[in-house]
C-alpha atoms as a PDB file:
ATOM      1  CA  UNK A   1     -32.675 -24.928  26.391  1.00  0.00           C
ATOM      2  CA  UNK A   2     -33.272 -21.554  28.137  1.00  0.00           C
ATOM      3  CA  UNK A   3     -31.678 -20.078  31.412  1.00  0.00           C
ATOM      4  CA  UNK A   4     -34.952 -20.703  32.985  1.00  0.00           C
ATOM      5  CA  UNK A   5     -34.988 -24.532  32.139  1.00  0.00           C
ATOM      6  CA  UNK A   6     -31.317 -24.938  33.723  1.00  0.00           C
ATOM      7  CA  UNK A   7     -32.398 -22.590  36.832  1.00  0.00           C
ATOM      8  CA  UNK A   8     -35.556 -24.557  37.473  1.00  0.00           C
ATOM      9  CA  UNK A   9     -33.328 -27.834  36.978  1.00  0.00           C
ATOM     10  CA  UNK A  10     -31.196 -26.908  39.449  1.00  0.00           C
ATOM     11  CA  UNK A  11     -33.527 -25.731  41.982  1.00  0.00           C
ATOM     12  CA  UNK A  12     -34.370 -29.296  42.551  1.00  0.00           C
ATOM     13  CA  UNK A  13     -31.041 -30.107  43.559  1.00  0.00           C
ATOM     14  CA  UNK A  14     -30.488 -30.183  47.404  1.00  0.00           C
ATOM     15  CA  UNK A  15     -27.366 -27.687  47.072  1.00  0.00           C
ATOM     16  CA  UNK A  16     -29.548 -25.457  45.846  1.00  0.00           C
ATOM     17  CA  UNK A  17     -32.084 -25.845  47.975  1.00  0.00           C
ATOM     18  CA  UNK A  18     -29.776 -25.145  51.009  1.00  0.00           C
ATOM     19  CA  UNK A  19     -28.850 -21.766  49.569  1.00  0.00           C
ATOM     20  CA  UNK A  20     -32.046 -20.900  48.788  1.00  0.00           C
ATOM     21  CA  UNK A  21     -32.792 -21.314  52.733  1.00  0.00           C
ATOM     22  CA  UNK A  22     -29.561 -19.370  53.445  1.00  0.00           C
ATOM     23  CA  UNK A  23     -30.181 -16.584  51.214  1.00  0.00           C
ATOM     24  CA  UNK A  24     -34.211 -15.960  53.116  1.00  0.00           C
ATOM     25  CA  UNK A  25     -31.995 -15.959  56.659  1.00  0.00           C
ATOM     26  CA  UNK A  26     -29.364 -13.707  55.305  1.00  0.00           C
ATOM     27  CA  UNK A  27     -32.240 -11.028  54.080  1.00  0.00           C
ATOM     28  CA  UNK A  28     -33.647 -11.346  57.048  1.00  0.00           C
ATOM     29  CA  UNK A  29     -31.312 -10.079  59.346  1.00  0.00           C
ATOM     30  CA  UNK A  30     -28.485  -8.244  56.797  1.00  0.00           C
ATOM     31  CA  UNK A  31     -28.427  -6.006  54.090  1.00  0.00           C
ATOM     32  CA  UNK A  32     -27.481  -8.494  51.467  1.00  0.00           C
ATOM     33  CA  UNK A  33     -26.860  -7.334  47.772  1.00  0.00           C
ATOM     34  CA  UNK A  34     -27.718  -7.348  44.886  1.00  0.00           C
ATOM     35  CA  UNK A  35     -31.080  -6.275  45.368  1.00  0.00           C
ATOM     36  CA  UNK A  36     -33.361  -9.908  45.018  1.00  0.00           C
ATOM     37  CA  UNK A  37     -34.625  -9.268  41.327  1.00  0.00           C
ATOM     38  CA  UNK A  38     -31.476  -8.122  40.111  1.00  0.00           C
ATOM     39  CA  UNK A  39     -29.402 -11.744  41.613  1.00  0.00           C
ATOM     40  CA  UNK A  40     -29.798 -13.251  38.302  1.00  0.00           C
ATOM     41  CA  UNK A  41     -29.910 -10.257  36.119  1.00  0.00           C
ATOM     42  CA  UNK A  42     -27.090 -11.595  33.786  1.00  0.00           C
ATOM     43  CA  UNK A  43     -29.452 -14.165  32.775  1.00  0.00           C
ATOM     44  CA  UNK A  44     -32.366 -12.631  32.210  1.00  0.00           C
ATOM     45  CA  UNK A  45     -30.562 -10.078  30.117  1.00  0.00           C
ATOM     46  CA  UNK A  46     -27.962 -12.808  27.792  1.00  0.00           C
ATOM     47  CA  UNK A  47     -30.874 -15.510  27.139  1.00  0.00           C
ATOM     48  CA  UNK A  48     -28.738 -19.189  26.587  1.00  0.00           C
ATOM     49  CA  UNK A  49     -29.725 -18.832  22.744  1.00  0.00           C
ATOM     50  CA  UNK A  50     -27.686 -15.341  22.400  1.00  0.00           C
ATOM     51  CA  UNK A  51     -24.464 -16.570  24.596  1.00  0.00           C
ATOM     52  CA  UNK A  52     -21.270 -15.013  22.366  1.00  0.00           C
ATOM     53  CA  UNK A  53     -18.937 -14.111  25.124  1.00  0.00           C
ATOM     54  CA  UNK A  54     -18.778 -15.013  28.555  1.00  0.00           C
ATOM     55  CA  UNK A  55     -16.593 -12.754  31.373  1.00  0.00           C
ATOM     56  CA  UNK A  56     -16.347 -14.621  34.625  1.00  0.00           C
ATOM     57  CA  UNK A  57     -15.895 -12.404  37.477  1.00  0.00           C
ATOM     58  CA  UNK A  58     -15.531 -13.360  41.303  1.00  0.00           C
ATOM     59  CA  UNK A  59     -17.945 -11.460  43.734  1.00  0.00           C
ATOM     60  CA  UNK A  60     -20.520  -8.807  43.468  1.00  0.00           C
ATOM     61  CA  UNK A  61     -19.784  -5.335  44.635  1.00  0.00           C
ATOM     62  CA  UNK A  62     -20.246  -4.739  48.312  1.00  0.00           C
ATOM     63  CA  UNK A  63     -20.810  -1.154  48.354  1.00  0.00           C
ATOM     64  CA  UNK A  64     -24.394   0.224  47.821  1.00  0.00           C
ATOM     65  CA  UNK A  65     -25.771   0.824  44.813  1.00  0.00           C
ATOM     66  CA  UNK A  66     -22.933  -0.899  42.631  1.00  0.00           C
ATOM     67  CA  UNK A  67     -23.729  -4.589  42.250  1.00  0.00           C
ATOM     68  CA  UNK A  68     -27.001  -5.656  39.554  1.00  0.00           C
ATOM     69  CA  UNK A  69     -26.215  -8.700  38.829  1.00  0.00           C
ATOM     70  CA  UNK A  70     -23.764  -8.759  35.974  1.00  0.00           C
ATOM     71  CA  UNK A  71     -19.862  -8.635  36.333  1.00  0.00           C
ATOM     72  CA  UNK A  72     -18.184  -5.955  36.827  1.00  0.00           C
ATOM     73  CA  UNK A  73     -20.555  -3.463  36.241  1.00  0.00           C
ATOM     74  CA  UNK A  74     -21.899  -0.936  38.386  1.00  0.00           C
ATOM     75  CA  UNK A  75     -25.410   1.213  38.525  1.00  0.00           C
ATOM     76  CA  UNK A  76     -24.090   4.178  39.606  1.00  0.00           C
ATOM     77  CA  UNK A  77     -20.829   6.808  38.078  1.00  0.00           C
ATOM     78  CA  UNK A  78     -18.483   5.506  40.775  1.00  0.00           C
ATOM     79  CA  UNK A  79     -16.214   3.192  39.042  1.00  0.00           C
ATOM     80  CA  UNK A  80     -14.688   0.574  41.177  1.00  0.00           C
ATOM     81  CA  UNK A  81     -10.790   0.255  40.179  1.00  0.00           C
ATOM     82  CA  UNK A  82     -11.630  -2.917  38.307  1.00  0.00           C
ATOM     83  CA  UNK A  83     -13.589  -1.299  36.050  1.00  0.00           C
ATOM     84  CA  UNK A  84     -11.698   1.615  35.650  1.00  0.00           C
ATOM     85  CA  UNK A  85      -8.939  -0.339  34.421  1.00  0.00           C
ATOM     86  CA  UNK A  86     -11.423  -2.609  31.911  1.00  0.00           C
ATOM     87  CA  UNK A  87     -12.207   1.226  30.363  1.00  0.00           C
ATOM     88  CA  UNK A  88      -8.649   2.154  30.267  1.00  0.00           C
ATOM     89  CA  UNK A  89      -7.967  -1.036  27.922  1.00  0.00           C
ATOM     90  CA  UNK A  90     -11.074  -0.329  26.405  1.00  0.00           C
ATOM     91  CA  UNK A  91      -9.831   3.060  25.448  1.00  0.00           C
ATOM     92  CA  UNK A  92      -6.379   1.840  24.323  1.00  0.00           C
ATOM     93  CA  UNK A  93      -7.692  -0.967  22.296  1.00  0.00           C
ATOM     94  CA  UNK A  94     -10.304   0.144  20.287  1.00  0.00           C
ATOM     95  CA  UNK A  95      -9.483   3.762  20.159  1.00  0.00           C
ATOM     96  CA  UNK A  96     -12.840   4.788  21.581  1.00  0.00           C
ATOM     97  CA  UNK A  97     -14.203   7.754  24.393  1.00  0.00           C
ATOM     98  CA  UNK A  98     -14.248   7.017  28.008  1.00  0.00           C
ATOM     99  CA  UNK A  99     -17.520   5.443  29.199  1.00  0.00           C
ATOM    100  CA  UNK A 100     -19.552   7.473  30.463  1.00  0.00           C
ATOM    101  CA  UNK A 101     -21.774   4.470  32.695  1.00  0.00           C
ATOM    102  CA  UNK A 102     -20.532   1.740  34.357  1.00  0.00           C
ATOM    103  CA  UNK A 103     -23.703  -0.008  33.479  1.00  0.00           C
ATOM    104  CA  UNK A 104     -22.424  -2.781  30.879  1.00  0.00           C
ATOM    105  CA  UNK A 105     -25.729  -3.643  30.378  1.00  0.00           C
ATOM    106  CA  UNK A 106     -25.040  -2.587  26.969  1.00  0.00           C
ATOM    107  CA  UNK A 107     -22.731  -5.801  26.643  1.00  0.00           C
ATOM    108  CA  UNK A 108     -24.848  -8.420  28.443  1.00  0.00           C
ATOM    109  CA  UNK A 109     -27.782  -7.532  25.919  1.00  0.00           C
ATOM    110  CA  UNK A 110     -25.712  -8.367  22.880  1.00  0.00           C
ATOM    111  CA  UNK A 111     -24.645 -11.833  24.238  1.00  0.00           C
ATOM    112  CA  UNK A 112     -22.138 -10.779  26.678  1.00  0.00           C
ATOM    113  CA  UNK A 113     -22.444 -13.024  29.520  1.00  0.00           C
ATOM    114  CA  UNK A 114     -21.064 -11.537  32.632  1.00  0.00           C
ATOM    115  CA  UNK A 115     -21.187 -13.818  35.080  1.00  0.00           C
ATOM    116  CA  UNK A 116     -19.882 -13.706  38.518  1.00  0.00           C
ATOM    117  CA  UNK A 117     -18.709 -16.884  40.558  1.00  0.00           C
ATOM    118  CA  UNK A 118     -21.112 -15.707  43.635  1.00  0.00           C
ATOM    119  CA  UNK A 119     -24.555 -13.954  43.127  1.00  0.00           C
ATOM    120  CA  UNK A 120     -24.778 -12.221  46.059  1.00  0.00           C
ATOM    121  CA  UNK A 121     -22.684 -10.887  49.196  1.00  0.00           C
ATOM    122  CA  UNK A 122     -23.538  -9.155  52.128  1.00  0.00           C
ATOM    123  CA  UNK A 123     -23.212  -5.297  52.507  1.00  0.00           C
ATOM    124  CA  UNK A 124     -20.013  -4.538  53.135  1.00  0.00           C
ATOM    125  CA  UNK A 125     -18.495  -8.074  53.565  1.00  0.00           C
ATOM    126  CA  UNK A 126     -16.318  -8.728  50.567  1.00  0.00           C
ATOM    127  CA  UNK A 127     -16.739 -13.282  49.443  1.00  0.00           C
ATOM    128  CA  UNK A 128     -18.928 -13.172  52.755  1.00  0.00           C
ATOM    129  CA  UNK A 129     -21.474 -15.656  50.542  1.00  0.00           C
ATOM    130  CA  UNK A 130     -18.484 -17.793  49.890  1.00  0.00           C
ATOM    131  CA  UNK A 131     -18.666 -22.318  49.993  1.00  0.00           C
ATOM    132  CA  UNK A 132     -22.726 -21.681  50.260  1.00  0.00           C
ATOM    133  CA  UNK A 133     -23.950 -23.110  46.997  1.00  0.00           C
ATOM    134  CA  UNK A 134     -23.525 -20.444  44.203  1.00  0.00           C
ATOM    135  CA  UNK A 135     -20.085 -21.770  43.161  1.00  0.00           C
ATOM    136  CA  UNK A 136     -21.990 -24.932  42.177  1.00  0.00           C
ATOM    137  CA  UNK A 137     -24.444 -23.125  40.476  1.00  0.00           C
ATOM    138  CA  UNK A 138     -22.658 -20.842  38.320  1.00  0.00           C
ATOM    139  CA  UNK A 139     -19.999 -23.859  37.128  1.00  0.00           C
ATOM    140  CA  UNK A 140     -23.072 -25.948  36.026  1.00  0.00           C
ATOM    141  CA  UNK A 141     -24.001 -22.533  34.083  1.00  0.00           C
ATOM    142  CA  UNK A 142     -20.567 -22.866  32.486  1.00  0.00           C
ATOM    143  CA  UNK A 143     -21.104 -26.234  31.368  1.00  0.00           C
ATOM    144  CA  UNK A 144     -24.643 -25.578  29.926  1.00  0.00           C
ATOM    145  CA  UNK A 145     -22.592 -22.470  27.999  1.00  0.00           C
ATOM    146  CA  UNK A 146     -20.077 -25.148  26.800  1.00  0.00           C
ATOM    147  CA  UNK A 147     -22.639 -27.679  25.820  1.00  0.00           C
ATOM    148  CA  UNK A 148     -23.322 -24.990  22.901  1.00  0.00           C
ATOM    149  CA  UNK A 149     -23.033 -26.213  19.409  1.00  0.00           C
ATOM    150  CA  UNK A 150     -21.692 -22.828  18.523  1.00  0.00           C
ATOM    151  CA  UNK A 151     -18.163 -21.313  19.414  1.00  0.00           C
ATOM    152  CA  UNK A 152     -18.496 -19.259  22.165  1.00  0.00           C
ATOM    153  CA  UNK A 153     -15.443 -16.213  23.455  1.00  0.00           C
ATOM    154  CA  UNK A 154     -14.714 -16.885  27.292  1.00  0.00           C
ATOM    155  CA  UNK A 155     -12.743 -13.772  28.668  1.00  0.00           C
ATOM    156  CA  UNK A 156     -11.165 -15.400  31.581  1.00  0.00           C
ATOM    157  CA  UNK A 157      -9.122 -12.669  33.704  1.00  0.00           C
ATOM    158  CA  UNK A 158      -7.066 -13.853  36.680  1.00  0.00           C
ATOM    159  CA  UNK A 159      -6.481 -17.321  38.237  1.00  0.00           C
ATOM    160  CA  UNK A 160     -10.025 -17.533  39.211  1.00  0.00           C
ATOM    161  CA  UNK A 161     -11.228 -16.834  36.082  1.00  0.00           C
ATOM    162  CA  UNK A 162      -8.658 -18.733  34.696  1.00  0.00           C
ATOM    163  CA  UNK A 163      -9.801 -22.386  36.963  1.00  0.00           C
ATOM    164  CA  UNK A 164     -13.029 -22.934  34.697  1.00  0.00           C
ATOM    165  CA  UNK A 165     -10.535 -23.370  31.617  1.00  0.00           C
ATOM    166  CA  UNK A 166     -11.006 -27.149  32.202  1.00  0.00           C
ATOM    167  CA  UNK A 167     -14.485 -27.335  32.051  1.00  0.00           C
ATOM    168  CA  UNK A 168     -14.347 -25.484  28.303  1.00  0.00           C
ATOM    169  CA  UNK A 169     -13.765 -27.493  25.236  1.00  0.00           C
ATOM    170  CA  UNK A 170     -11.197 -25.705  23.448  1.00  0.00           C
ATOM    171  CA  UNK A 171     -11.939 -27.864  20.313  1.00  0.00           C
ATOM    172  CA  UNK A 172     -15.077 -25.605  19.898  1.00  0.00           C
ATOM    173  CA  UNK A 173     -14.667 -22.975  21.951  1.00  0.00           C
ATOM    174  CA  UNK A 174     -12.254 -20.172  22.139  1.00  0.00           C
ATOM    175  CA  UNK A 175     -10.537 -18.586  25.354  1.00  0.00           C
ATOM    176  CA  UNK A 176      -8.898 -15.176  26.125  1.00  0.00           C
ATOM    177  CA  UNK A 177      -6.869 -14.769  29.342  1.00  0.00           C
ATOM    178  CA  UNK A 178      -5.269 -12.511  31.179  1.00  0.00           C
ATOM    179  CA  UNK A 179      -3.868 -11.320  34.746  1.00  0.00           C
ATOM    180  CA  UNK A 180      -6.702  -9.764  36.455  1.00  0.00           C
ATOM    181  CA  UNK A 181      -7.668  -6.154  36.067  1.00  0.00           C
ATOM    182  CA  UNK A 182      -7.441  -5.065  39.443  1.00  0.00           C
ATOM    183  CA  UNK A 183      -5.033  -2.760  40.600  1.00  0.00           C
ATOM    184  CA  UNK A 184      -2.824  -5.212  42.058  1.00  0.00           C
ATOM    185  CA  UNK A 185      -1.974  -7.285  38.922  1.00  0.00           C
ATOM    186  CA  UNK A 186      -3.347  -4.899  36.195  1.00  0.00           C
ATOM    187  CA  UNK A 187       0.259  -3.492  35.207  1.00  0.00           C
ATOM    188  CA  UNK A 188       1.693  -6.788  34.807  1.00  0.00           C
ATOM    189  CA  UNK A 189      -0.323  -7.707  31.931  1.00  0.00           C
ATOM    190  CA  UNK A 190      -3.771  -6.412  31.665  1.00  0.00           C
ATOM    191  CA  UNK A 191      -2.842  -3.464  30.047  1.00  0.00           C
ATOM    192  CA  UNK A 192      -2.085  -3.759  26.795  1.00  0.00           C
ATOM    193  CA  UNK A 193      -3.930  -7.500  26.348  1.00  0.00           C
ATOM    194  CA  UNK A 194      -6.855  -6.556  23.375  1.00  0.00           C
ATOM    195  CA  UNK A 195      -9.016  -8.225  24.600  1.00  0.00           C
ATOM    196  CA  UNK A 196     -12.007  -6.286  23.021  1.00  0.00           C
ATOM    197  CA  UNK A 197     -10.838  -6.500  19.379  1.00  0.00           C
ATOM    198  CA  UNK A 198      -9.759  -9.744  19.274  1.00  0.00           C
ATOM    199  CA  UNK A 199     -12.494 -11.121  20.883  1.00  0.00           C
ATOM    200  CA  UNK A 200     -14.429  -9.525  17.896  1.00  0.00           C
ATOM    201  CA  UNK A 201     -11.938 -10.674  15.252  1.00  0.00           C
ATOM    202  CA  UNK A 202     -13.164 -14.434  16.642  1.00  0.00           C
ATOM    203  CA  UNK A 203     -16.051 -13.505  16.150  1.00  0.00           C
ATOM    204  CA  UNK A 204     -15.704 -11.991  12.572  1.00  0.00           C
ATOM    205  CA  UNK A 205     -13.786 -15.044  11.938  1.00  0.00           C
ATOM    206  CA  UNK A 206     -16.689 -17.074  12.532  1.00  0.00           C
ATOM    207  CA  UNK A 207     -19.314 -14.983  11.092  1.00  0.00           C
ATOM    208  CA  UNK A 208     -21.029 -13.829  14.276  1.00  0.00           C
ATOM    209  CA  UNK A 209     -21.969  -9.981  14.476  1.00  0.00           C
ATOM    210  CA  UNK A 210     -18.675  -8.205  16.568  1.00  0.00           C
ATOM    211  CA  UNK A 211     -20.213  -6.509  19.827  1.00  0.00           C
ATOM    212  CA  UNK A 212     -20.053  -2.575  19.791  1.00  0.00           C
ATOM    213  CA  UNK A 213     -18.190  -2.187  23.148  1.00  0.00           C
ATOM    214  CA  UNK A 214     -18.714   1.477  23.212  1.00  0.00           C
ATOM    215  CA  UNK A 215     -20.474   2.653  26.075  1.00  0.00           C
END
């Protein structure tokens, strides 16, 4: 099984069909991002084979520039608050330097699977691709991650995060949660959480390479 198998599987499905003919009228008259050949850059970059970890994330940036197709990260130096919180546990957990990218492109190639709920969102117009198909799509991706013979980390942060936990088989697979890391809920919870080391001491524990979260 490869991402490209399960993507061309499920472009034969009428959901997916439907969003396909949304997403041509929303390029055509907005600015709708990520860029097209970065939509399914998490992917192309964490092949099915190398899944460790998965982070499930909501909705791409909005802004310009930011969203590239993986969770949470950004192109540019301007860290959303988000992510500027993620650093500040990764700091505090492993004892490592500030990041100096918030490209965490770093992560997705060693089997970090950042996947967001929705792939794409229209400049400016935060869940504005919301009930059009990619919720569908990125659960099925979920249960193709869970169909895995090997354990698999999910890093589920917040409530949505935290609604795919029944699709996961916790007989094979095991989950980290937390509040969200946005400023709103970070304080009650995020901080302080480890979810870096002991998502590598699951990993250790199973005799997987840890990932080097340094950035």
């Amino acid at each position: 099984m490869t991402w490209d198998d399960f993507i061309n599987e499920e472009l034969e499905k009428t959901y997916f069909k439907q969003l396909v003919a949304f997403l041509k009228e929303e390029d055509q008259h907005h600015v709708v991002l990520p860029p097209k050949d970065k939509r399914l850059s998490c992917f192309k970059l964490t092949p099915y084979d190398d899944v460790k970890v998965v982070i499930i994330g909501q909705d791409p940036y909005h802004n310009i520039n930011q969203a590239h197709g993986l969770a949470f990260s950004v192109e540019n130096d301007q860290y959303p608050p988000s992510l500027k919180n993620i650093y500040k546990e990764l700091v505090s957990d492993l004892n490592v330097s500030y990041p100096k990218t918030g490209d965490l492109s770093k992560w997705a190639k060693q089997g970090v699977l950042l996947l967001n709920t929705l792939l794409t969102v229209r400049l400016h117009e935060p869940l504005s691709h919301q009930k059009k198909g990619w919720e569908t799509f990125t659960l099925e991706a979920v249960k193709k991650v869970n169909e895995k013979e090997e354990m698999v980390v999910f890093i589920l942060w917040g409530n949505h995060a935290k609604s795919f936990m029944k699709y996961i088989d916790l007989n094979k697979h095991k989950v980290i949660t937390s509040v969200h890391p946005s400023p709103l809920s970070s304080s009650r919870g995020f901080f302080g959480s480890k979810p870096f080391s002991k998502t590598n001491e699951i990993l250790k524990a199973h005799g997987y390479q840890p990932i080097d979260w340094k950035l």
